[in-house]
C-alpha atoms as a PDB file:
ATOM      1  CA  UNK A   1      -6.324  24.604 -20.632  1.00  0.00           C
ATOM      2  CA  UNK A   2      -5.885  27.435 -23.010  1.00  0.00           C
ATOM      3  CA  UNK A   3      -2.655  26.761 -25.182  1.00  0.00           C
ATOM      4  CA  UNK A   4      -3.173  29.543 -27.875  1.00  0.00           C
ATOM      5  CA  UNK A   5      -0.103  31.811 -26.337  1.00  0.00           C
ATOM      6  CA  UNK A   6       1.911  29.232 -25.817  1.00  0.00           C
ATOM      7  CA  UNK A   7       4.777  29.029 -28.601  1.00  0.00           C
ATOM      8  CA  UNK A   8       4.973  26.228 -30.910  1.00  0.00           C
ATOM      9  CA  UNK A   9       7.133  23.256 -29.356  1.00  0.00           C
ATOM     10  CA  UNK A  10       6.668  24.237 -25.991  1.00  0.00           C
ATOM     11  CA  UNK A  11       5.439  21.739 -23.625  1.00  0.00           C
ATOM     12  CA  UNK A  12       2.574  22.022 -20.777  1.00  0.00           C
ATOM     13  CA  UNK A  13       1.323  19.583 -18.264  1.00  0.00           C
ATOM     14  CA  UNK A  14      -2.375  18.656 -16.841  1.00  0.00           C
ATOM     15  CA  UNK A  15      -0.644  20.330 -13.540  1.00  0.00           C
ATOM     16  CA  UNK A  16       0.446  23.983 -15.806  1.00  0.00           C
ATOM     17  CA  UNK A  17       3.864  22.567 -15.445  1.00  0.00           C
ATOM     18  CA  UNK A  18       5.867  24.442 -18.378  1.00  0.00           C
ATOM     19  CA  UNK A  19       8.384  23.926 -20.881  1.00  0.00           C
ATOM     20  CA  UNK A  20       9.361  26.617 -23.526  1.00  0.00           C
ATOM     21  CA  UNK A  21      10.430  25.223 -26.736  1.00  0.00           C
ATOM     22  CA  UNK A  22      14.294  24.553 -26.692  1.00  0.00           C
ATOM     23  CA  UNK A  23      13.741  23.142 -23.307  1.00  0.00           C
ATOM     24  CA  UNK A  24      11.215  20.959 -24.399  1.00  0.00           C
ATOM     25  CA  UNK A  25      13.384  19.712 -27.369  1.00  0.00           C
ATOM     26  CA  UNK A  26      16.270  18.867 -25.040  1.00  0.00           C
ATOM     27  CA  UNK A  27      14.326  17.193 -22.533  1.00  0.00           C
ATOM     28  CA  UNK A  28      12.691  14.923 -25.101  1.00  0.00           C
ATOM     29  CA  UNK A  29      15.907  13.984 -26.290  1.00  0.00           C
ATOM     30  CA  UNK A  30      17.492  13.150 -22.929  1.00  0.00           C
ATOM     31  CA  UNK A  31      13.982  10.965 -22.601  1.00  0.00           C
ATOM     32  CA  UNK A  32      15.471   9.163 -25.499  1.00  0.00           C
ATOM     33  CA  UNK A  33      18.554   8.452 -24.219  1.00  0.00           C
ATOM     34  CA  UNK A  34      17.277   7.107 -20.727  1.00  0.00           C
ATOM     35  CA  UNK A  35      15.181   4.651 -23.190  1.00  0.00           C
ATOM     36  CA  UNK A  36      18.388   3.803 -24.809  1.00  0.00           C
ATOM     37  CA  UNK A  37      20.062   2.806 -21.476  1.00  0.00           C
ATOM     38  CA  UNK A  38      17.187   1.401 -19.998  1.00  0.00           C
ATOM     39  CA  UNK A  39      17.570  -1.827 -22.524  1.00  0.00           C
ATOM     40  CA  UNK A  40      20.809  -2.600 -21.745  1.00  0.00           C
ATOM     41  CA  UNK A  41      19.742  -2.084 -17.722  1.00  0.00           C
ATOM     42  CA  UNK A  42      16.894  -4.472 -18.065  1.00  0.00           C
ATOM     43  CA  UNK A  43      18.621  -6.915 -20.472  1.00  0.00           C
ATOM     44  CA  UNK A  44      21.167  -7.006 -17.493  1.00  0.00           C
ATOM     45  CA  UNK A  45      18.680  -7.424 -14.914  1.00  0.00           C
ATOM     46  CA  UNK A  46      16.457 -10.168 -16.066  1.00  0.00           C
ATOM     47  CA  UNK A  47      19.380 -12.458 -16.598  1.00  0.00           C
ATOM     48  CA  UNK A  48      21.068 -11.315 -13.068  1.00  0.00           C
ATOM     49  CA  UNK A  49      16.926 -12.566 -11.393  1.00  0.00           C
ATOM     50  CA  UNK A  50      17.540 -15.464 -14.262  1.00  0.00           C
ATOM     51  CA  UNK A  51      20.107 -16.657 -12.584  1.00  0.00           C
ATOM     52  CA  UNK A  52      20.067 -15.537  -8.832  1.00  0.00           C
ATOM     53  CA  UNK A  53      20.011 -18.691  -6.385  1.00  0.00           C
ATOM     54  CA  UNK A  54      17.252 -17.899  -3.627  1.00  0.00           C
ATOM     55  CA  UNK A  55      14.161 -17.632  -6.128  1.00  0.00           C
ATOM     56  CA  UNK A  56      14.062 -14.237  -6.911  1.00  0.00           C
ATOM     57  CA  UNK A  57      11.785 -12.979  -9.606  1.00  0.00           C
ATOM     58  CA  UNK A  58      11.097  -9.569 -11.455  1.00  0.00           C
ATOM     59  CA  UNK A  59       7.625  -8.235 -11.235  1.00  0.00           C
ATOM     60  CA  UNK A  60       5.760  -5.690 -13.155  1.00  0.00           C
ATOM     61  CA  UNK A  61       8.394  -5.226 -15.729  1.00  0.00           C
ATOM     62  CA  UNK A  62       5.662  -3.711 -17.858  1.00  0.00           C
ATOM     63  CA  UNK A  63       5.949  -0.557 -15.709  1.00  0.00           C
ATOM     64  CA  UNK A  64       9.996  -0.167 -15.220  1.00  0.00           C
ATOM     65  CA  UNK A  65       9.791   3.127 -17.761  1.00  0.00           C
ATOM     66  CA  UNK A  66       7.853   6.466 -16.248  1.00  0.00           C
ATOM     67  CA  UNK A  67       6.129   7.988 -18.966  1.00  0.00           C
ATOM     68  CA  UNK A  68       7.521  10.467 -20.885  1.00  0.00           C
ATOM     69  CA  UNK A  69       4.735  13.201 -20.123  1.00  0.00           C
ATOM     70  CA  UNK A  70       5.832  12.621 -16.347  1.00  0.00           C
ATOM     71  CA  UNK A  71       9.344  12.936 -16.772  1.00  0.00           C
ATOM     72  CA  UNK A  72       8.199  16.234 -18.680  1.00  0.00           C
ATOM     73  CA  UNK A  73       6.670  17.107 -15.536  1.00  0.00           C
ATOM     74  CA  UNK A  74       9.192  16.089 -12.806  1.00  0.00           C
ATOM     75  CA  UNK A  75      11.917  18.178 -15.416  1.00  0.00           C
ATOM     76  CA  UNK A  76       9.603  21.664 -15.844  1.00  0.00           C
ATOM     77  CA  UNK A  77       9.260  20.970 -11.926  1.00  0.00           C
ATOM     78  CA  UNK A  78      12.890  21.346 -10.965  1.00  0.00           C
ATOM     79  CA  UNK A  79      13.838  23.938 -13.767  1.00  0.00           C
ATOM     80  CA  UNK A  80      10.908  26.082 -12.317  1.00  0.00           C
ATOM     81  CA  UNK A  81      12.373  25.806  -8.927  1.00  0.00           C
ATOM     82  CA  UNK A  82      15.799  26.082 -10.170  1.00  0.00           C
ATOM     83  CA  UNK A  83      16.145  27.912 -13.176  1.00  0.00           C
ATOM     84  CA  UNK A  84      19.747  27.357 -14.161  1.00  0.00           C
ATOM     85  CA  UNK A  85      19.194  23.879 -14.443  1.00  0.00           C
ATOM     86  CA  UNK A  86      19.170  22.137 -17.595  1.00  0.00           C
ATOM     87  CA  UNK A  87      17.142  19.340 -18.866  1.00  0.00           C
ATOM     88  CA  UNK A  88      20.355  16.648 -18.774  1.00  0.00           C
ATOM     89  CA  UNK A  89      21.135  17.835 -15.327  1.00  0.00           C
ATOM     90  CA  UNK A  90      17.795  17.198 -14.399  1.00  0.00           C
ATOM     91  CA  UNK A  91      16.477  13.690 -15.936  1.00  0.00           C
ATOM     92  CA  UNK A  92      20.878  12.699 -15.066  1.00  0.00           C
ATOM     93  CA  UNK A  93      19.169  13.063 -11.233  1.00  0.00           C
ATOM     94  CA  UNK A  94      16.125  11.204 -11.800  1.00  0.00           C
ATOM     95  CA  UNK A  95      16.721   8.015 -10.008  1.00  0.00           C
ATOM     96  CA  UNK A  96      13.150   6.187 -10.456  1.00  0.00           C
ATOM     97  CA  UNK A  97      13.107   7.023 -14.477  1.00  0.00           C
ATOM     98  CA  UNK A  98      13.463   3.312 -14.417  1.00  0.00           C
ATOM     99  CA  UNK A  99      12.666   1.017 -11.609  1.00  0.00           C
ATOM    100  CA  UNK A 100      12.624  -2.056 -10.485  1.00  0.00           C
ATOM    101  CA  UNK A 101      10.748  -4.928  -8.232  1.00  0.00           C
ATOM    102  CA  UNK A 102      12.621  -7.809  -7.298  1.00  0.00           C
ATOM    103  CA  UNK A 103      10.439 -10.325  -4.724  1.00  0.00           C
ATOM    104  CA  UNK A 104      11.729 -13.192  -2.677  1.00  0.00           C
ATOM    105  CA  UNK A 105       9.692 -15.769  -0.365  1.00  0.00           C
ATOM    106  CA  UNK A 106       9.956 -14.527   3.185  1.00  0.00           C
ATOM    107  CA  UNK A 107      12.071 -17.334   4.724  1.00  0.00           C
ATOM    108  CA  UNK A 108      14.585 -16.038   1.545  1.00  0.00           C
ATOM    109  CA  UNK A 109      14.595 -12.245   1.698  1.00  0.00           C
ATOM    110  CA  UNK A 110      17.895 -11.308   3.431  1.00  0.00           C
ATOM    111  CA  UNK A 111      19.712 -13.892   1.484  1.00  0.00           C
ATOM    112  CA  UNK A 112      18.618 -12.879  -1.849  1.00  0.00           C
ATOM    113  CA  UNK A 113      19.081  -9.410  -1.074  1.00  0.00           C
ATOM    114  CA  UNK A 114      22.615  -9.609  -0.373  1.00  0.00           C
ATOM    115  CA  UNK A 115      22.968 -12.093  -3.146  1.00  0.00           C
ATOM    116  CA  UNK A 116      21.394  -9.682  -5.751  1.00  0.00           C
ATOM    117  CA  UNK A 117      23.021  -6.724  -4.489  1.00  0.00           C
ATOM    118  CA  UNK A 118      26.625  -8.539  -4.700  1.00  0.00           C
ATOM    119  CA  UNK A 119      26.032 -10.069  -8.584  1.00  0.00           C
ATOM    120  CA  UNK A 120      25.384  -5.940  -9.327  1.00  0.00           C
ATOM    121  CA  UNK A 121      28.301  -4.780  -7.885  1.00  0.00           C
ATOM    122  CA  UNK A 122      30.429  -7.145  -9.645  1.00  0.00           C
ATOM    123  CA  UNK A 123      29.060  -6.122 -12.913  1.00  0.00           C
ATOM    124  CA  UNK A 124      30.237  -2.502 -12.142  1.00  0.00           C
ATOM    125  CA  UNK A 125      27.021  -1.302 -10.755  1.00  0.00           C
ATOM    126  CA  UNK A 126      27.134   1.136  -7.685  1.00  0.00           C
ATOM    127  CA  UNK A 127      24.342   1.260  -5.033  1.00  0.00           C
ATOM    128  CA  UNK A 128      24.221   5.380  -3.660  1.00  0.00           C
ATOM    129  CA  UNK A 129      20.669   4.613  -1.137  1.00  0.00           C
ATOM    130  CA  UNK A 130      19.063   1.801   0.877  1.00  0.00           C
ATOM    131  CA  UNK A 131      16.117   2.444   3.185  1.00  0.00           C
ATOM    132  CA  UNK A 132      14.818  -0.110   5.003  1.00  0.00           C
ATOM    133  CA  UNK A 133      11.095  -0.094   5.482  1.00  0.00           C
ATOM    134  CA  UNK A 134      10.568  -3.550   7.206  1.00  0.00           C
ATOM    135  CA  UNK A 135      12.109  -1.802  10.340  1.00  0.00           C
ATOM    136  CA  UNK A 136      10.514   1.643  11.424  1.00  0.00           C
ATOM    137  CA  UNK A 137       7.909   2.256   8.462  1.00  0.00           C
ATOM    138  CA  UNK A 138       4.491   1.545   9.587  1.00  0.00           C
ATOM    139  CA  UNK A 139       2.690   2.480   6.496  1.00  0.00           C
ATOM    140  CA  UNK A 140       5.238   0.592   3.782  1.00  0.00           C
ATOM    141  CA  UNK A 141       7.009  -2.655   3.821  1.00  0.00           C
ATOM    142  CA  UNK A 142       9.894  -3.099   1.908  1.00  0.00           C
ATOM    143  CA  UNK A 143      13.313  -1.826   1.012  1.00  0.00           C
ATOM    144  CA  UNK A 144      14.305   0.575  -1.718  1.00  0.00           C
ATOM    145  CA  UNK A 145      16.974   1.015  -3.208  1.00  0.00           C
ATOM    146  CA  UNK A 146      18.830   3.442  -6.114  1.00  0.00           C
ATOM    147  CA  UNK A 147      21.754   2.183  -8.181  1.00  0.00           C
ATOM    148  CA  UNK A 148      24.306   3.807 -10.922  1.00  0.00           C
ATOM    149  CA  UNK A 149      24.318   1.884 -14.074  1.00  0.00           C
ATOM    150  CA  UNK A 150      28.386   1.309 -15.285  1.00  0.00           C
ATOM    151  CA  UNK A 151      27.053   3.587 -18.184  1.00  0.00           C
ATOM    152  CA  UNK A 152      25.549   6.675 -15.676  1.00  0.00           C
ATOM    153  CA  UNK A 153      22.062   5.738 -15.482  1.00  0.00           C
ATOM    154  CA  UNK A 154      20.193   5.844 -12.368  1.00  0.00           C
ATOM    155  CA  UNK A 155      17.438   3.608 -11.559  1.00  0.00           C
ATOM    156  CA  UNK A 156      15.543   2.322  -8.889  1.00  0.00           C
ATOM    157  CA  UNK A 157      15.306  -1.386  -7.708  1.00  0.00           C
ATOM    158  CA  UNK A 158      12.492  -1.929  -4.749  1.00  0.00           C
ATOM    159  CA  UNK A 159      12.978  -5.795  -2.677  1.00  0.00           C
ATOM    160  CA  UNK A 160       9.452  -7.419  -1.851  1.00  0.00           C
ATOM    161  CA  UNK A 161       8.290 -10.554  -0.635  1.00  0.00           C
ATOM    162  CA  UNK A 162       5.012 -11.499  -2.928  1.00  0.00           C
ATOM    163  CA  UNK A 163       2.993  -9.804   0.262  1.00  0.00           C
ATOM    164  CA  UNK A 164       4.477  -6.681   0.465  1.00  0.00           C
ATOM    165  CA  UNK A 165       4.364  -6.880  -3.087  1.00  0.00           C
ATOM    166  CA  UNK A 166       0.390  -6.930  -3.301  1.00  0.00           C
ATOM    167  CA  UNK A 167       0.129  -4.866  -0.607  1.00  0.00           C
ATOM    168  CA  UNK A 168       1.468  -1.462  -2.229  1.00  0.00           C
ATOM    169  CA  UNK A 169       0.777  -2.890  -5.635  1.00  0.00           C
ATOM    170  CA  UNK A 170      -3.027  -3.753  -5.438  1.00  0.00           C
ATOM    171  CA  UNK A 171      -4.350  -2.789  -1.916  1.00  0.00           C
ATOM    172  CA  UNK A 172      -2.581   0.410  -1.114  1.00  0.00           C
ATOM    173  CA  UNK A 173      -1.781   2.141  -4.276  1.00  0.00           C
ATOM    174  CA  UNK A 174      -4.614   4.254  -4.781  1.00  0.00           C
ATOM    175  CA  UNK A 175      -4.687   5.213  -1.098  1.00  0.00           C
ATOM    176  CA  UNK A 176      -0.388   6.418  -1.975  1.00  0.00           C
ATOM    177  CA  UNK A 177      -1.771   8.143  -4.891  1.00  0.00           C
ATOM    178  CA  UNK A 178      -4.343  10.158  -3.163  1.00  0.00           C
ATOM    179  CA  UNK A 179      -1.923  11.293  -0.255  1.00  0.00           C
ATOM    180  CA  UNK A 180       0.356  12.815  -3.190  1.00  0.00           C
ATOM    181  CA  UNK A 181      -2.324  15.100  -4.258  1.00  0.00           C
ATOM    182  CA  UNK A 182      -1.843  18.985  -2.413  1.00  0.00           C
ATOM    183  CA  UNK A 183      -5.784  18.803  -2.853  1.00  0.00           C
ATOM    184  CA  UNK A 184      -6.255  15.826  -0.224  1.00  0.00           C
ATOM    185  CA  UNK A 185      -7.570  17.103   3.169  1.00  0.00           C
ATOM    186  CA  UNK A 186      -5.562  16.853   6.792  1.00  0.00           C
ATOM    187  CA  UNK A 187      -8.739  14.569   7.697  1.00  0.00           C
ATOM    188  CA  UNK A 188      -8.528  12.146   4.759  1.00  0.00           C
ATOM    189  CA  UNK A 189      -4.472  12.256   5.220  1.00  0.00           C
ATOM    190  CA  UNK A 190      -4.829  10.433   8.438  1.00  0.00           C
ATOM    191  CA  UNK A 191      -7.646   7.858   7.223  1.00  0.00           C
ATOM    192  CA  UNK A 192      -5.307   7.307   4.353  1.00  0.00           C
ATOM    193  CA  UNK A 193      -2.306   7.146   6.813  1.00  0.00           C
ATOM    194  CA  UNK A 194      -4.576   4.489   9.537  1.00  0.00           C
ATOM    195  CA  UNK A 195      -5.443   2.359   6.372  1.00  0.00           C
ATOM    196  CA  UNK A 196      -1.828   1.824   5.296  1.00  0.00           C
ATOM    197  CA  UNK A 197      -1.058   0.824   8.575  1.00  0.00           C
ATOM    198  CA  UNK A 198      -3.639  -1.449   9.105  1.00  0.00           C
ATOM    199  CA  UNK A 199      -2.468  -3.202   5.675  1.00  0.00           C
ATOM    200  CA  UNK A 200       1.243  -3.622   7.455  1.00  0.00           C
ATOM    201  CA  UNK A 201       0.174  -5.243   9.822  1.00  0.00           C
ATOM    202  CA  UNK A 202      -0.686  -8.642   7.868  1.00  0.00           C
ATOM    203  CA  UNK A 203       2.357  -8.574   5.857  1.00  0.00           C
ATOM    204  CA  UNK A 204       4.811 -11.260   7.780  1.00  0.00           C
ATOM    205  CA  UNK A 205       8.557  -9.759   8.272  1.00  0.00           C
ATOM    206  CA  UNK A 206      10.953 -11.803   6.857  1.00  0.00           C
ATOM    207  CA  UNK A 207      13.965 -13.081   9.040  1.00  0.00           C
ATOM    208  CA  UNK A 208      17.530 -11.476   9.165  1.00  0.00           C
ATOM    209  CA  UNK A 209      15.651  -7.974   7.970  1.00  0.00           C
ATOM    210  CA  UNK A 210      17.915  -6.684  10.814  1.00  0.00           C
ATOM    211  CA  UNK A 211      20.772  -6.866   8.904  1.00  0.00           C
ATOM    212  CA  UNK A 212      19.567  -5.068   6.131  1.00  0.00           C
ATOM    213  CA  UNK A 213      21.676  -1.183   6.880  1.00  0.00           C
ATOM    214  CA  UNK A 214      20.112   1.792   5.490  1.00  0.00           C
ATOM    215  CA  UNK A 215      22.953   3.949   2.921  1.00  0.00           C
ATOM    216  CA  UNK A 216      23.487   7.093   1.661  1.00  0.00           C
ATOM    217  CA  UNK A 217      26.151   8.140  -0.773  1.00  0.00           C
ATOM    218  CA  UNK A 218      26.704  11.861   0.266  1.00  0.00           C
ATOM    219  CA  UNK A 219      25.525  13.950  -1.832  1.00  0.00           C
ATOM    220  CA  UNK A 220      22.404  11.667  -3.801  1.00  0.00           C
END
């Protein structure tokens, strides 16, 4: 990709995704910050699955950060659609800058949802979204959720049993990946699309998933 007209400190992305220089600047800096609140997030949440009573354990930890050169990309995304945006209203939006996977046995799912979920809230955290997958997905099992750190921060936390888990991790994620791409074709969209189902069909429900409501704050 030629670069030679681009100013210095500007910012482009394998995609042509663009930032000029004082945008780039500010959205590096509110990168920063996320990194900043992320610790205190995660030193929070491994103590929370430390001490959670229906087995519940963190996975993939390694990965709770999106790169900085994707955060670049999701920020010169919006501000190109929307160009009054700023950088800090943009990456203050992002709600998987950080994420989370919590996973529970089947047979202790429900419970340690609703467990989890409660020790949050009493440590000033506020859930704005819940989607169930168990219930009408047929291509992902799980449920996702988005939270408000008492400090602003937005993150992600996903529920899994260790099936559901390996499933997206390790069997379906490079079939996800190539769906995202504009350049996949209609006809590999719905081999992609009869594969993921296939997958959900050996991955047991757990019990009381019923009870598990979807939520939307209005407005996220």
């Amino acid at each position: 990709m030629d670069r030679t007209r681009d100013p210095e400190g500007s910012w482009r992305g394998d995609g042509n995704q663009y930032l000029n220089p004082e945008q780039h600047a500010q959205t590096s800096y509110e990168i920063e910050s996320v990194k900043q609140r992320e610790e205190s997030i995660t030193k929070h949440m491994t103590e929370t699955a430390r001490d959670n009573t229906w087995g519940g354990r963190l996975e993939g930890l390694a990965f709770r950060c999106k790169s900085a050169e994707r955060l670049k990309e999701k920020v010169a995304e919006k501000i190109q659609a929307e160009p009054d945006r700023t950088p800090a209203e943009v990456i203050l939006q992002i709600s998987d800058a950080i994420r989370y996977t919590l996973c529970f046995e089947s047979s202790n799912y429900a419970k340690g949802y609703w467990d989890f979920n409660q020790r949050l809230e009493s440590s000033g955290y506020r859930m704005i979204y819940c989607k169930n997958h168990w219930r009408e997905d047929p291509e992902y099992k799980g449920t996702n959720t988005r939270w408000i750190s008492p400090e602003g921060q937005r993150f992600e936390l996903q529920f899994h049993t260790p099936e559901s888990y390996n499933a997206k991790q390790h069997v379906t994620h490079g079939a996800y990946e190539r769906s995202r791409n504009p350049l996949t074709g209609r006809s590999e969209r719905r081999e992609i699309e009869i594969f993921q189902r296939e997958v959900c069909t050996f991955i047991p429900v757990p019990s009381e998933i019923d009870g598990i409501t979807d939520h939307k704050e209005e407005g996220n």
